[in-house]
C-alpha atoms as a PDB file:
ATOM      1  CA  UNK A   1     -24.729  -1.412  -7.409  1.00  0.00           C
ATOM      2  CA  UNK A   2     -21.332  -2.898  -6.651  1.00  0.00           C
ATOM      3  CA  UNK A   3     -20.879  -6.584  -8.267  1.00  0.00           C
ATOM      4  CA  UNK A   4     -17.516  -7.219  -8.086  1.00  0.00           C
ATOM      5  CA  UNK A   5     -15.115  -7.200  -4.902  1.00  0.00           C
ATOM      6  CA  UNK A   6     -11.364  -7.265  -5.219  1.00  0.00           C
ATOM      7  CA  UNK A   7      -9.686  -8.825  -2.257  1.00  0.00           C
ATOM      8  CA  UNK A   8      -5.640  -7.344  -1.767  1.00  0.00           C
ATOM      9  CA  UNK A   9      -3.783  -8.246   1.541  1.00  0.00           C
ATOM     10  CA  UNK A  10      -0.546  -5.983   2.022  1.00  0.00           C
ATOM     11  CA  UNK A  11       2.574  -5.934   4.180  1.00  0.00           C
ATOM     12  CA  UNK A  12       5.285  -3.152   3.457  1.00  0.00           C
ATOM     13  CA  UNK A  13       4.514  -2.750  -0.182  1.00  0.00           C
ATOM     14  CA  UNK A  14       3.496   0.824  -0.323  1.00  0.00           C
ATOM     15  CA  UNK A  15       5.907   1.189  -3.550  1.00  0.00           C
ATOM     16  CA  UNK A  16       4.184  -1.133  -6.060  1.00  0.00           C
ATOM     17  CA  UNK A  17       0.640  -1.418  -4.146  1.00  0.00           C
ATOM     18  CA  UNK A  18       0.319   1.799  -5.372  1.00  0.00           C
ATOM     19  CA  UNK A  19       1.029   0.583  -9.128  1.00  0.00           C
ATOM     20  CA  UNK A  20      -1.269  -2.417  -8.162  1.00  0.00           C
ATOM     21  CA  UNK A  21      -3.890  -0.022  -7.039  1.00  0.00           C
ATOM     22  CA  UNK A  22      -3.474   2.581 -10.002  1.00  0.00           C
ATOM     23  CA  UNK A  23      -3.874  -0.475 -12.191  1.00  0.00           C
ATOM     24  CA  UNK A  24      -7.437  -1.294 -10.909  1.00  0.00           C
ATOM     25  CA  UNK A  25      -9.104   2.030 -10.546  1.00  0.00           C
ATOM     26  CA  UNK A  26      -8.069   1.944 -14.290  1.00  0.00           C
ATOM     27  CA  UNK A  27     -10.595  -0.495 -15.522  1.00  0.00           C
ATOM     28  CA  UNK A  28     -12.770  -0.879 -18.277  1.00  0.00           C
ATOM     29  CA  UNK A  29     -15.241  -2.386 -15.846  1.00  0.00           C
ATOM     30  CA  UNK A  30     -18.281   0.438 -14.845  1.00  0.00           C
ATOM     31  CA  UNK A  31     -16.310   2.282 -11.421  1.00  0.00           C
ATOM     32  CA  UNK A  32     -19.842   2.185  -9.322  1.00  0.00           C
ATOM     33  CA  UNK A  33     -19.366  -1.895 -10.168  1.00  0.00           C
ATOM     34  CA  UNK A  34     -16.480  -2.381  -8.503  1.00  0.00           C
ATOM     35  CA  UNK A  35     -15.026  -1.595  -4.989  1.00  0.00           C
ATOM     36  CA  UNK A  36     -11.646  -2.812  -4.162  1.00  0.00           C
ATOM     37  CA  UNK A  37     -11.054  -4.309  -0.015  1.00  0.00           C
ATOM     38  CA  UNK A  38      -7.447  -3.902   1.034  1.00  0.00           C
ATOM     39  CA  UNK A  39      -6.226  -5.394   4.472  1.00  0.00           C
ATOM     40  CA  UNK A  40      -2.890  -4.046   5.522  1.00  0.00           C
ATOM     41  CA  UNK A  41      -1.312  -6.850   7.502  1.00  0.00           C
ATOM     42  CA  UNK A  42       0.327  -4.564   9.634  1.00  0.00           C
ATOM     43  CA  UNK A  43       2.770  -2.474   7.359  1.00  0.00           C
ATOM     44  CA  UNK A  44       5.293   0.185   8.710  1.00  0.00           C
ATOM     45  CA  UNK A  45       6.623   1.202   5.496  1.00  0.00           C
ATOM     46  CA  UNK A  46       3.964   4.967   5.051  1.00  0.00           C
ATOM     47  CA  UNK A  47       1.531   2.335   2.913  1.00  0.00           C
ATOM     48  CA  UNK A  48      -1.455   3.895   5.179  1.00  0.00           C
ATOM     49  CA  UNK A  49      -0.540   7.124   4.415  1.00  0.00           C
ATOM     50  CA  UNK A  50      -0.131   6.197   0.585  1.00  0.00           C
ATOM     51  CA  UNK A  51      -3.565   4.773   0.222  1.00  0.00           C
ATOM     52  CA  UNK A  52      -4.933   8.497   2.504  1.00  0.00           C
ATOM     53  CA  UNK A  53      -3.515  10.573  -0.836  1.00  0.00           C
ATOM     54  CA  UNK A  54      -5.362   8.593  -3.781  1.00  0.00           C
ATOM     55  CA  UNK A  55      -8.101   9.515  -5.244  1.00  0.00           C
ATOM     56  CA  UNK A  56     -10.098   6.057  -6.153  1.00  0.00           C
ATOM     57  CA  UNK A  57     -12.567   6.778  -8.939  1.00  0.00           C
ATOM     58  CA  UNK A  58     -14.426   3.150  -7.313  1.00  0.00           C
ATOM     59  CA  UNK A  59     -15.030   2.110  -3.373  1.00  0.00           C
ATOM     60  CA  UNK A  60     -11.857   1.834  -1.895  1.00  0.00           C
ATOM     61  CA  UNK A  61     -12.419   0.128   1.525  1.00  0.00           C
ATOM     62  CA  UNK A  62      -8.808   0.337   3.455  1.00  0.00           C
ATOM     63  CA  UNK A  63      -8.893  -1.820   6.838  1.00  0.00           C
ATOM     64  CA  UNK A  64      -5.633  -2.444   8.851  1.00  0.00           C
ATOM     65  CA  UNK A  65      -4.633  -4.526  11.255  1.00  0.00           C
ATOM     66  CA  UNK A  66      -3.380  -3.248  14.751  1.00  0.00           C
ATOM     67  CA  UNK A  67      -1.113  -6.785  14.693  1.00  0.00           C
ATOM     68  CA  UNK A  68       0.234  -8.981  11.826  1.00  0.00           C
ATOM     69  CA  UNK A  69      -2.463 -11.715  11.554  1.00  0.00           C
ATOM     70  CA  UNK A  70      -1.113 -13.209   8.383  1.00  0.00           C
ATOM     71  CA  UNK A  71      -2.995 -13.967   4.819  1.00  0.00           C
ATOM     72  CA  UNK A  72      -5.416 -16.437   5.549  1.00  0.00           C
ATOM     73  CA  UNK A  73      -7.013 -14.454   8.368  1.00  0.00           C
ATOM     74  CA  UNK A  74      -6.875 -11.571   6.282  1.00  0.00           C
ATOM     75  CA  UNK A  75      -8.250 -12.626   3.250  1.00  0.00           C
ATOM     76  CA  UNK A  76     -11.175 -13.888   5.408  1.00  0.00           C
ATOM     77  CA  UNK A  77     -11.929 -10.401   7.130  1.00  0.00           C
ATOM     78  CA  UNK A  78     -11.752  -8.780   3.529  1.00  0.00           C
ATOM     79  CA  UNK A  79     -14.189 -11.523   2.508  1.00  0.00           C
ATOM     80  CA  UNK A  80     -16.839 -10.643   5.161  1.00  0.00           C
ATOM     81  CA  UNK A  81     -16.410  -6.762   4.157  1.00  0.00           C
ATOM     82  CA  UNK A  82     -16.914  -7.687   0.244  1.00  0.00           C
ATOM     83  CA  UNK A  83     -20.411  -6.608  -1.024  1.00  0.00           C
ATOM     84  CA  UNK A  84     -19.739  -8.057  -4.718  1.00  0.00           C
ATOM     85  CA  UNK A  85     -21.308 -11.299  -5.519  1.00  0.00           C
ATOM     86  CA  UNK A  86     -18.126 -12.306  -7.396  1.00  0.00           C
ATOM     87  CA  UNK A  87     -14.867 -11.708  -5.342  1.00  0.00           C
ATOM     88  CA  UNK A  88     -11.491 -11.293  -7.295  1.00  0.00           C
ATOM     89  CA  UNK A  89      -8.275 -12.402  -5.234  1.00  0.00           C
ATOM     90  CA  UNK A  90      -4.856 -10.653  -6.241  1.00  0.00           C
ATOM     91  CA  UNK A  91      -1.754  -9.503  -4.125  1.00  0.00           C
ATOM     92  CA  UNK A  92      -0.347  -6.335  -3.508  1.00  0.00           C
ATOM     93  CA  UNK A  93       2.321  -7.111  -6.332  1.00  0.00           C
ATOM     94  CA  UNK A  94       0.506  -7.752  -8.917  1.00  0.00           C
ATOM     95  CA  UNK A  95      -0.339  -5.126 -12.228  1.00  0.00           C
ATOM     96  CA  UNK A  96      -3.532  -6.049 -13.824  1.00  0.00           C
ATOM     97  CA  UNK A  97      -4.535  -4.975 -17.458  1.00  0.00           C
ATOM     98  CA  UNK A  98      -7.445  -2.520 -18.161  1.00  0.00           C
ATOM     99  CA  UNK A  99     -10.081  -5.161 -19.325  1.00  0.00           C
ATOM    100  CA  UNK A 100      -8.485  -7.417 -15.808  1.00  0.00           C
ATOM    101  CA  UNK A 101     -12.376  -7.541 -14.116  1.00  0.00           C
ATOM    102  CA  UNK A 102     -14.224  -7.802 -17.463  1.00  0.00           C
ATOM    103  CA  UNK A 103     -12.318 -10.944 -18.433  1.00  0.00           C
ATOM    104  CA  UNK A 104     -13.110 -12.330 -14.706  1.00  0.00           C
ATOM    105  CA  UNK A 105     -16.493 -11.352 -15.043  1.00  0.00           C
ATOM    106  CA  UNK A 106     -17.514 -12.928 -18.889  1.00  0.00           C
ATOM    107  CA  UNK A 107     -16.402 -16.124 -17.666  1.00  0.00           C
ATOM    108  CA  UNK A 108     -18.583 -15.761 -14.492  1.00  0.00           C
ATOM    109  CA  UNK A 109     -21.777 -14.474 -16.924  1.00  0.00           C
ATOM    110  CA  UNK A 110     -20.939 -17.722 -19.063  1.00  0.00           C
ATOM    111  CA  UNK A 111     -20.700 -20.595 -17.393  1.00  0.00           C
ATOM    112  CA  UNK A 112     -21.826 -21.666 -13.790  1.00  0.00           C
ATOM    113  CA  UNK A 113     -20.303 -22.940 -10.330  1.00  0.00           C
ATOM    114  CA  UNK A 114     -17.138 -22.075 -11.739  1.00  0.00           C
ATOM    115  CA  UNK A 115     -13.846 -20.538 -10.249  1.00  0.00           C
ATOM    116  CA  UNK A 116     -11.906 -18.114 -12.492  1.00  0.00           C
ATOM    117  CA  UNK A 117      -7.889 -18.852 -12.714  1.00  0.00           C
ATOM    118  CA  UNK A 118      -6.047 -15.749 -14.673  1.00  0.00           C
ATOM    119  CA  UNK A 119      -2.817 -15.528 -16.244  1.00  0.00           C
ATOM    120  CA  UNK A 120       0.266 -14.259 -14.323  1.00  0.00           C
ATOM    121  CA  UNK A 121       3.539 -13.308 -16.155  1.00  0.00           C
ATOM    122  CA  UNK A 122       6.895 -12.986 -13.775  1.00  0.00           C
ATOM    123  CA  UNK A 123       8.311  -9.508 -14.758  1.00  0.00           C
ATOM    124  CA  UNK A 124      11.939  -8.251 -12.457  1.00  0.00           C
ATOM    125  CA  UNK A 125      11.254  -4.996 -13.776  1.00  0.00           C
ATOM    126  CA  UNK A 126       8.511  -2.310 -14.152  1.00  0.00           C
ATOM    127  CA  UNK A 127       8.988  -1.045 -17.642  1.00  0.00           C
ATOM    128  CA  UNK A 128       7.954  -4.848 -19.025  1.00  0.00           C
ATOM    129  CA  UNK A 129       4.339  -4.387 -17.980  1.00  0.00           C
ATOM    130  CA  UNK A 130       2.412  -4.861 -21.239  1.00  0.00           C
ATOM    131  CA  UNK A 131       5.736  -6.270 -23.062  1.00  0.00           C
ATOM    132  CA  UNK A 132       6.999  -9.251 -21.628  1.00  0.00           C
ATOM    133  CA  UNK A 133       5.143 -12.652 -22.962  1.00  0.00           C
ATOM    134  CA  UNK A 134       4.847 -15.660 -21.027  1.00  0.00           C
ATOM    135  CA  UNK A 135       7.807 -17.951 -20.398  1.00  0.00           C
ATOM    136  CA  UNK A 136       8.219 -21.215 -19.019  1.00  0.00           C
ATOM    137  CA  UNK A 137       8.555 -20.269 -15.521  1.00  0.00           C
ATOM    138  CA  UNK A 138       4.925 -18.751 -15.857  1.00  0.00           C
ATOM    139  CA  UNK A 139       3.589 -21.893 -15.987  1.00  0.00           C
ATOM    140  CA  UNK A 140       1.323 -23.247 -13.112  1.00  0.00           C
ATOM    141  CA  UNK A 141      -0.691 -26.337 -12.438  1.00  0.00           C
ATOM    142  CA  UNK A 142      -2.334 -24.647  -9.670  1.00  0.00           C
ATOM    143  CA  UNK A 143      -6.286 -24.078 -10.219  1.00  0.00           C
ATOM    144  CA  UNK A 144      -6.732 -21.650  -7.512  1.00  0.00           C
ATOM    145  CA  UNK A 145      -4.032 -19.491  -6.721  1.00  0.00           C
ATOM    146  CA  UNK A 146      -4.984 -16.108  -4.683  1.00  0.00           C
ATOM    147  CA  UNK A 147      -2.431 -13.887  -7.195  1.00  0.00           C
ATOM    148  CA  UNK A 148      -5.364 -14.313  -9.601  1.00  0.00           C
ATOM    149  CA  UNK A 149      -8.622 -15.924  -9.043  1.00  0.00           C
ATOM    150  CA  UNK A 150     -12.336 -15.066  -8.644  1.00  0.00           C
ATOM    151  CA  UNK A 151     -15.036 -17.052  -7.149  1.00  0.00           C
ATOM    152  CA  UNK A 152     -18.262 -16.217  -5.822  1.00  0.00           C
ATOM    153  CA  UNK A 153     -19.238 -14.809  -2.345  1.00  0.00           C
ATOM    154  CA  UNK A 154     -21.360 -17.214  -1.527  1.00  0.00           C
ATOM    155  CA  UNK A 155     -19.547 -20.718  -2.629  1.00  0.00           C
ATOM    156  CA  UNK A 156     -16.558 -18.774  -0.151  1.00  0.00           C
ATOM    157  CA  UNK A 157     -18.974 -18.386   2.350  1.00  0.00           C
ATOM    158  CA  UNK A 158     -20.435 -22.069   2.053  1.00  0.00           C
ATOM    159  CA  UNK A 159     -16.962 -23.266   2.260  1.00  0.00           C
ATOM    160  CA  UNK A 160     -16.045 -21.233   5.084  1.00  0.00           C
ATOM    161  CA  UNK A 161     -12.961 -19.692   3.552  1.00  0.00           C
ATOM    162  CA  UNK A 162      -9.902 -19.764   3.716  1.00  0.00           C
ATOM    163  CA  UNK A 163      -8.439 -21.965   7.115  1.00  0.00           C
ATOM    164  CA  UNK A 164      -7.127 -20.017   9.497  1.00  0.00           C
ATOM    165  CA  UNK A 165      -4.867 -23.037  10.868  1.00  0.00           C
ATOM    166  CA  UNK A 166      -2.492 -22.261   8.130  1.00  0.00           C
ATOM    167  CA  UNK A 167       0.602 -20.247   8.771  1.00  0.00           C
ATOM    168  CA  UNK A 168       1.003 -17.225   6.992  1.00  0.00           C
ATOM    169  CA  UNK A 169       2.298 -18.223   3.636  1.00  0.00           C
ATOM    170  CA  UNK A 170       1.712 -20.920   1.782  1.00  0.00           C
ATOM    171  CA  UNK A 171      -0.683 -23.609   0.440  1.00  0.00           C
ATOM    172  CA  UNK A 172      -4.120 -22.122   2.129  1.00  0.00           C
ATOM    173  CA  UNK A 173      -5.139 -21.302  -1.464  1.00  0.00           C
ATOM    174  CA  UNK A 174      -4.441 -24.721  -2.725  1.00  0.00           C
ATOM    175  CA  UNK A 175      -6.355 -26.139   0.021  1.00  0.00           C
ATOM    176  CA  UNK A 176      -9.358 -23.649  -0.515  1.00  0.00           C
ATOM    177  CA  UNK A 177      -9.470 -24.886  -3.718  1.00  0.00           C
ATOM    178  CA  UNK A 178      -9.834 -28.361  -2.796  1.00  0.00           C
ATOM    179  CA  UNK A 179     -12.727 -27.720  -1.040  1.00  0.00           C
ATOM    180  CA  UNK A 180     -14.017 -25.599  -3.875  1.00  0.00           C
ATOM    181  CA  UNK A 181     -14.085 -28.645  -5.982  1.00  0.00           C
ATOM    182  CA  UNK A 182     -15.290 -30.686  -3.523  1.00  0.00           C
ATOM    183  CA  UNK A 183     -18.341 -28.734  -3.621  1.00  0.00           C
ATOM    184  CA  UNK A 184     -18.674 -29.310  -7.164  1.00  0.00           C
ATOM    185  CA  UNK A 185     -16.876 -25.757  -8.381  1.00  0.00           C
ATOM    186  CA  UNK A 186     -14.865 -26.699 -11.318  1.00  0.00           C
ATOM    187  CA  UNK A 187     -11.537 -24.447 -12.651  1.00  0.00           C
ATOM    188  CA  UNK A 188     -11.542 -22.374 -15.898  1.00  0.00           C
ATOM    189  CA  UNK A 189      -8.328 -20.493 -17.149  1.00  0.00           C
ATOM    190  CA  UNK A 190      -9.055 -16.857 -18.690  1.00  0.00           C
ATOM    191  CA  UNK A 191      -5.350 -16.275 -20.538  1.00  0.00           C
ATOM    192  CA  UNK A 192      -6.561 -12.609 -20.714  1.00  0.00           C
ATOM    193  CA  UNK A 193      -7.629 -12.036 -17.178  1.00  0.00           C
ATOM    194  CA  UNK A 194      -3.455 -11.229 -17.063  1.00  0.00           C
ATOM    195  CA  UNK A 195      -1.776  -9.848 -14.292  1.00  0.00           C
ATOM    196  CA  UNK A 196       2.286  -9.106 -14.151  1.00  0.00           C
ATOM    197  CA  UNK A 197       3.844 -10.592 -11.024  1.00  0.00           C
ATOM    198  CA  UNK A 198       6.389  -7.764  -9.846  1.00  0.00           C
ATOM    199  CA  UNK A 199       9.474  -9.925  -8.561  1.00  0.00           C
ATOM    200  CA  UNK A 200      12.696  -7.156  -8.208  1.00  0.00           C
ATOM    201  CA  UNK A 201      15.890  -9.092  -8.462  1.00  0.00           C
ATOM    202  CA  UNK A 202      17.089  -7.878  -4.941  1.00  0.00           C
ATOM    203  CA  UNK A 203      14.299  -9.816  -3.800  1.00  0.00           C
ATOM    204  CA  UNK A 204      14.502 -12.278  -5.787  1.00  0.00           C
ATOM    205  CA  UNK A 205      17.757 -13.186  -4.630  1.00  0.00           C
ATOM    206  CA  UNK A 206      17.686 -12.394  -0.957  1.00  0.00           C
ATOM    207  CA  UNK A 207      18.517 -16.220   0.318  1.00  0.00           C
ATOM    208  CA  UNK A 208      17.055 -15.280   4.071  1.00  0.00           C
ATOM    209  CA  UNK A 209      13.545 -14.752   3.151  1.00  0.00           C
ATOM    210  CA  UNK A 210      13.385 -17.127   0.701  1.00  0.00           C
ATOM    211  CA  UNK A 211      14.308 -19.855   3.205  1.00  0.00           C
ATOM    212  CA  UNK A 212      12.468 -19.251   5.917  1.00  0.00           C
ATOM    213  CA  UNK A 213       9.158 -18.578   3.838  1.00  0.00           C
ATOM    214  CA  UNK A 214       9.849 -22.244   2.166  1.00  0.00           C
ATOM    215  CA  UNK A 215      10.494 -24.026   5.685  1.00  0.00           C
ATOM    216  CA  UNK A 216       6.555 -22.245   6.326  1.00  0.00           C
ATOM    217  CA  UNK A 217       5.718 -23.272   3.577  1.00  0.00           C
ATOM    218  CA  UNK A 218       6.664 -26.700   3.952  1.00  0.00           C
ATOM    219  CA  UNK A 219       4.991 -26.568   7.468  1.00  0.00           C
ATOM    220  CA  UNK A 220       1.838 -25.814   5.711  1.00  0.00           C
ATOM    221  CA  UNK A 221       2.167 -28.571   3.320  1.00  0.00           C
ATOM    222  CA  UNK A 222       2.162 -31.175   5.831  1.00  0.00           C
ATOM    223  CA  UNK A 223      -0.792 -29.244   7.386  1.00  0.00           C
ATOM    224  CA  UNK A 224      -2.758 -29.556   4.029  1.00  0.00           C
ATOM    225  CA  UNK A 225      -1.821 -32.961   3.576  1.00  0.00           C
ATOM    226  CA  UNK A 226      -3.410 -34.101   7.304  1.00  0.00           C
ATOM    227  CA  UNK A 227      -6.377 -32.431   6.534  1.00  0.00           C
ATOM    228  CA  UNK A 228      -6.638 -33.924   3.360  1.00  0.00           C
ATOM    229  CA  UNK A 229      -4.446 -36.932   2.793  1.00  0.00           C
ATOM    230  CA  UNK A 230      -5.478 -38.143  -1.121  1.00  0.00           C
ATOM    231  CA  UNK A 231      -3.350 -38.971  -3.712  1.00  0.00           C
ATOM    232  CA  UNK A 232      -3.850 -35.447  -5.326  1.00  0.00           C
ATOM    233  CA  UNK A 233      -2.450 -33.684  -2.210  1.00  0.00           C
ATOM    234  CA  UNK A 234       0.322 -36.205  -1.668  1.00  0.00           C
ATOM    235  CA  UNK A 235       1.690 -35.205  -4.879  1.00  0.00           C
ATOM    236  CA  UNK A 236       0.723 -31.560  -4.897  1.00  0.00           C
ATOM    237  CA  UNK A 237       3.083 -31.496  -1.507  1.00  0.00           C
ATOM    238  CA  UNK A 238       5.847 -33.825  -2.231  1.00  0.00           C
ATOM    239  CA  UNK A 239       5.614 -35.008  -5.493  1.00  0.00           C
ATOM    240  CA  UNK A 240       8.372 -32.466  -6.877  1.00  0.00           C
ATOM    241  CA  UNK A 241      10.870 -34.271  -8.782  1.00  0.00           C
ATOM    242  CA  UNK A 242      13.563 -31.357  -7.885  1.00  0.00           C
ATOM    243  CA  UNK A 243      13.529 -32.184  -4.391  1.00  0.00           C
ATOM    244  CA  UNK A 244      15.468 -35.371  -5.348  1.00  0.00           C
ATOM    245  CA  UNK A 245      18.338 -32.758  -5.222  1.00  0.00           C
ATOM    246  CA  UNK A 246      17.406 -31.139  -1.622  1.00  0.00           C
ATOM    247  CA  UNK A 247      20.853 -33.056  -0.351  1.00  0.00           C
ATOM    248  CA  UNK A 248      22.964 -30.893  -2.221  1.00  0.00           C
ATOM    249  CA  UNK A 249      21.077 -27.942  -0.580  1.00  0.00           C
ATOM    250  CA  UNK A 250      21.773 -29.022   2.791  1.00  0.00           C
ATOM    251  CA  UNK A 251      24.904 -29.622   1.795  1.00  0.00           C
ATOM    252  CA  UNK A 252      25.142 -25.900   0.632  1.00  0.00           C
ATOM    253  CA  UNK A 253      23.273 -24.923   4.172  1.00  0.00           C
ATOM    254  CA  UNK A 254      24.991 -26.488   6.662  1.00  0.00           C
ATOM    255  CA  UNK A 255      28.273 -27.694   5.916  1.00  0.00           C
ATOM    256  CA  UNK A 256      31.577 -24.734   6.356  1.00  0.00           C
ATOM    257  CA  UNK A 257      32.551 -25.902   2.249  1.00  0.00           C
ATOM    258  CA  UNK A 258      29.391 -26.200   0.946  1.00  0.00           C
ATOM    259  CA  UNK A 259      28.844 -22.422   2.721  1.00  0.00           C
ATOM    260  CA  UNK A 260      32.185 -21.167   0.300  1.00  0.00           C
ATOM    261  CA  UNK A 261      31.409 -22.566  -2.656  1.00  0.00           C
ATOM    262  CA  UNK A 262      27.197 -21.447  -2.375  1.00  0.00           C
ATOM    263  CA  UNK A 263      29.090 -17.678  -1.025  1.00  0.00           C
ATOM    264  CA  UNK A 264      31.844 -18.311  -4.592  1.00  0.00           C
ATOM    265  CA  UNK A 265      28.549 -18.313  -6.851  1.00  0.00           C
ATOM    266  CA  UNK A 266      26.894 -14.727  -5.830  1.00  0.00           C
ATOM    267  CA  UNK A 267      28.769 -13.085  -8.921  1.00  0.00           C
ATOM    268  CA  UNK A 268      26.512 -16.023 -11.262  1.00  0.00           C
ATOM    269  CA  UNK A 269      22.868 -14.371 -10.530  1.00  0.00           C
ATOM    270  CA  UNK A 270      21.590 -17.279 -12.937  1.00  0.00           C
ATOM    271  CA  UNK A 271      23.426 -19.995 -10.963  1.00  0.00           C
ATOM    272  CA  UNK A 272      22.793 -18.437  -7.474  1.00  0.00           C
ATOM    273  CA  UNK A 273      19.346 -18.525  -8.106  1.00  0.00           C
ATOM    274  CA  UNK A 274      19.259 -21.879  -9.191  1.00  0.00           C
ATOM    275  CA  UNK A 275      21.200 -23.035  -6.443  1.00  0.00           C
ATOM    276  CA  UNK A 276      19.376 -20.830  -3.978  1.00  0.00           C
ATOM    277  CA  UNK A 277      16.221 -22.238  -4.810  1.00  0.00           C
ATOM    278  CA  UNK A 278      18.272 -25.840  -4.242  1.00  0.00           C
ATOM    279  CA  UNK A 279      18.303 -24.793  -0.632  1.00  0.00           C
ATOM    280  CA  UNK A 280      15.498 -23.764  -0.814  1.00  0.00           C
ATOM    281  CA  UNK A 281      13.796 -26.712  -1.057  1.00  0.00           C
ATOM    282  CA  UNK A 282      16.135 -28.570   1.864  1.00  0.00           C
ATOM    283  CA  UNK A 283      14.278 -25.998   4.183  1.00  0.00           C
ATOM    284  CA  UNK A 284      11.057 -26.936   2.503  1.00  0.00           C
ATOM    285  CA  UNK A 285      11.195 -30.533   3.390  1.00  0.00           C
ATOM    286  CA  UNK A 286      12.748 -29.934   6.595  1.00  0.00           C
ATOM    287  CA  UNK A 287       9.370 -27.305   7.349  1.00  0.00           C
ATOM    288  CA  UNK A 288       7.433 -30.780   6.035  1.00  0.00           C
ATOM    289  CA  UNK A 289       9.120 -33.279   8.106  1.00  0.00           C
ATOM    290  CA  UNK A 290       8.529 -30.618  11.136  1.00  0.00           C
ATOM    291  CA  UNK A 291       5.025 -30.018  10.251  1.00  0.00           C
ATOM    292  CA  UNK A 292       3.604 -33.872   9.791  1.00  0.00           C
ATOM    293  CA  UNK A 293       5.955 -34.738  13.291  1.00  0.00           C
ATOM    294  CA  UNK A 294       3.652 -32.020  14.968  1.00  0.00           C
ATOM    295  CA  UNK A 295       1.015 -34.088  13.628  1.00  0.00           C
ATOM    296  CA  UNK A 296       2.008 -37.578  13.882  1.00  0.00           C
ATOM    297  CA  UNK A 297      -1.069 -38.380  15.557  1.00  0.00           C
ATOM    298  CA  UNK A 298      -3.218 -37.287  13.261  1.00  0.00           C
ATOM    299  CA  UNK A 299      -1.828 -37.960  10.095  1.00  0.00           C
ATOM    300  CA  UNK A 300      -1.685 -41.738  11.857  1.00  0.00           C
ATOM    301  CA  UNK A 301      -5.537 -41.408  12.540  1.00  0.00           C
ATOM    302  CA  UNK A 302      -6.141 -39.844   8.882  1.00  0.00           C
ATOM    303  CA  UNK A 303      -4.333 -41.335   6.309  1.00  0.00           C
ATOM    304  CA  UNK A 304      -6.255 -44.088   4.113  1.00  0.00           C
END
């Protein structure tokens, strides 16, 4: 009898989802316990062909999309498929330790109306799975956060999942989570339930994506903040202290000298990342700003 589902969305991955999947079919956890649900958003990158030569020693259930849908409708067609009564959220990037579902589960089997938060440790490269101890950039104040979270099927379901207003990336798990609690769920952290976050520095520091996923991600905020404009959300959406500095990334962006100097810094990885992520949030806030003038009449209408 299956009790567990593990919920994975993918999108041109095929190189470390198959890591990610080798990780879970090598669980402690009982195999006819588990099945894992993966939704390939689309992926043109041999992932389907990938997942077609495993072997799974659990239920492997592969569905994929004939068009990019994004994560929120896909995490809600994986949750419909699910036949667990606990359903474990992680991404395509993520390795997960042997006893990964056990420490999900004992928190589950001990307390009640809970939702499960894990531990997820940044690693750039492959051979510090299992080495590499958390730093302060693996800290997060975030209670549910899809890298590494279970919940049950039915609080999901009573909730009605994950919104499929949002855009593609970004804050649909914090504003699950909201109405998680406001159901009466409350968060528990599992430090062993520990994943490693597989971030390659050529990704890392590719300035393009990052940019345009933080001006959707900024859309998204403002989204999440007109649906639910409290204190809590205000400050989970604009209540960064950093983005005091978001002038110096426009300045960075959009000015010819700013342009040289940001271009002068790629030989500093340390730097360029720092400043990167500067710009970073410039595009964030402009995202926001577009985002909450979309909904100007709402947010007028909502806001108390």
């Amino acid at each position: 009898m299956i009790d567990v589902s593990i919920i994975i969305p993918t999108y041109n991955r095929g190189y470390i989802l198959e890591k990610c999947l080798k990780a879970l079919f090598n669980q402690v956890y009982p195999k006819d316990r588990y099945e894992i649900i993966l939704v390939d958003d689309g992926s043109t990158d041999g992932t389907d062909r990938m997942v077609a030569s495993l072997n799974p020693p659990c239920r492997l259930k592969y569905l994929k999309n004939e068009k990019r849908i994004g994560q929120p409708k896909s995490r809600n067609k994986a949750i419909r498929e699910a036949r667990g009564e606990v359903i474990i959220s992680t991404d395509s990037d993520i390795i997960v330790v042997p006893d990964f579902i056990s420490q999900h589960i004992s928190f589950h089997k001990k307390y009640k109306d809970i939702m499960v938060k894990g531990e997820l440790i940044q690693i750039s490269n492959l051979n510090q799975v299992g080495k590499k101890k958390k730093g302060i950039l693996d800290i997060s104040f975030s209670s549910f956060d899809t890298a590494n979270v279970s919940v049950k099927k039915e609080h999901l379901i009573k909730v009605g999942g994950f919104d499929e207003d949002f855009l593609p990336y970004g804050f649909e798990d914090l504003e699950l989570g909201y109405r998680l609690r406001k159901l009466g769920l409350k968060p528990k952290k599992n430090p062993l339930a520990l994943g490693y976050h597989y971030k390659p520095l050529e990704k890392t520091f590719n300035p393009d994506t990052l940019y345009e996923r933080e001006k959707m991600r900024g859309m998204n905020a403002a989204l999440y903040w007109k649906k639910h404009p409290t204190l809590r959300v205000k400050l989970a959406t604009q209540g960064n202290p950093l983005f005091a500095l978001s002038f110096i990334g426009k300045y960075l962006a959009e000015t010819e000298r700013g342009k040289k100097i940001f271009s002068h810094m790629k030989g500093n990885k340390k730097l360029f990342m720092f400043l990167s992520q500067i710009i970073g949030y410039h595009y964030y806030l402009e995202g926001f700003k577009k985002g909450k003038t979309k909904n100007e009449k709402d947010f007028k209408k909502n806001i108390r």
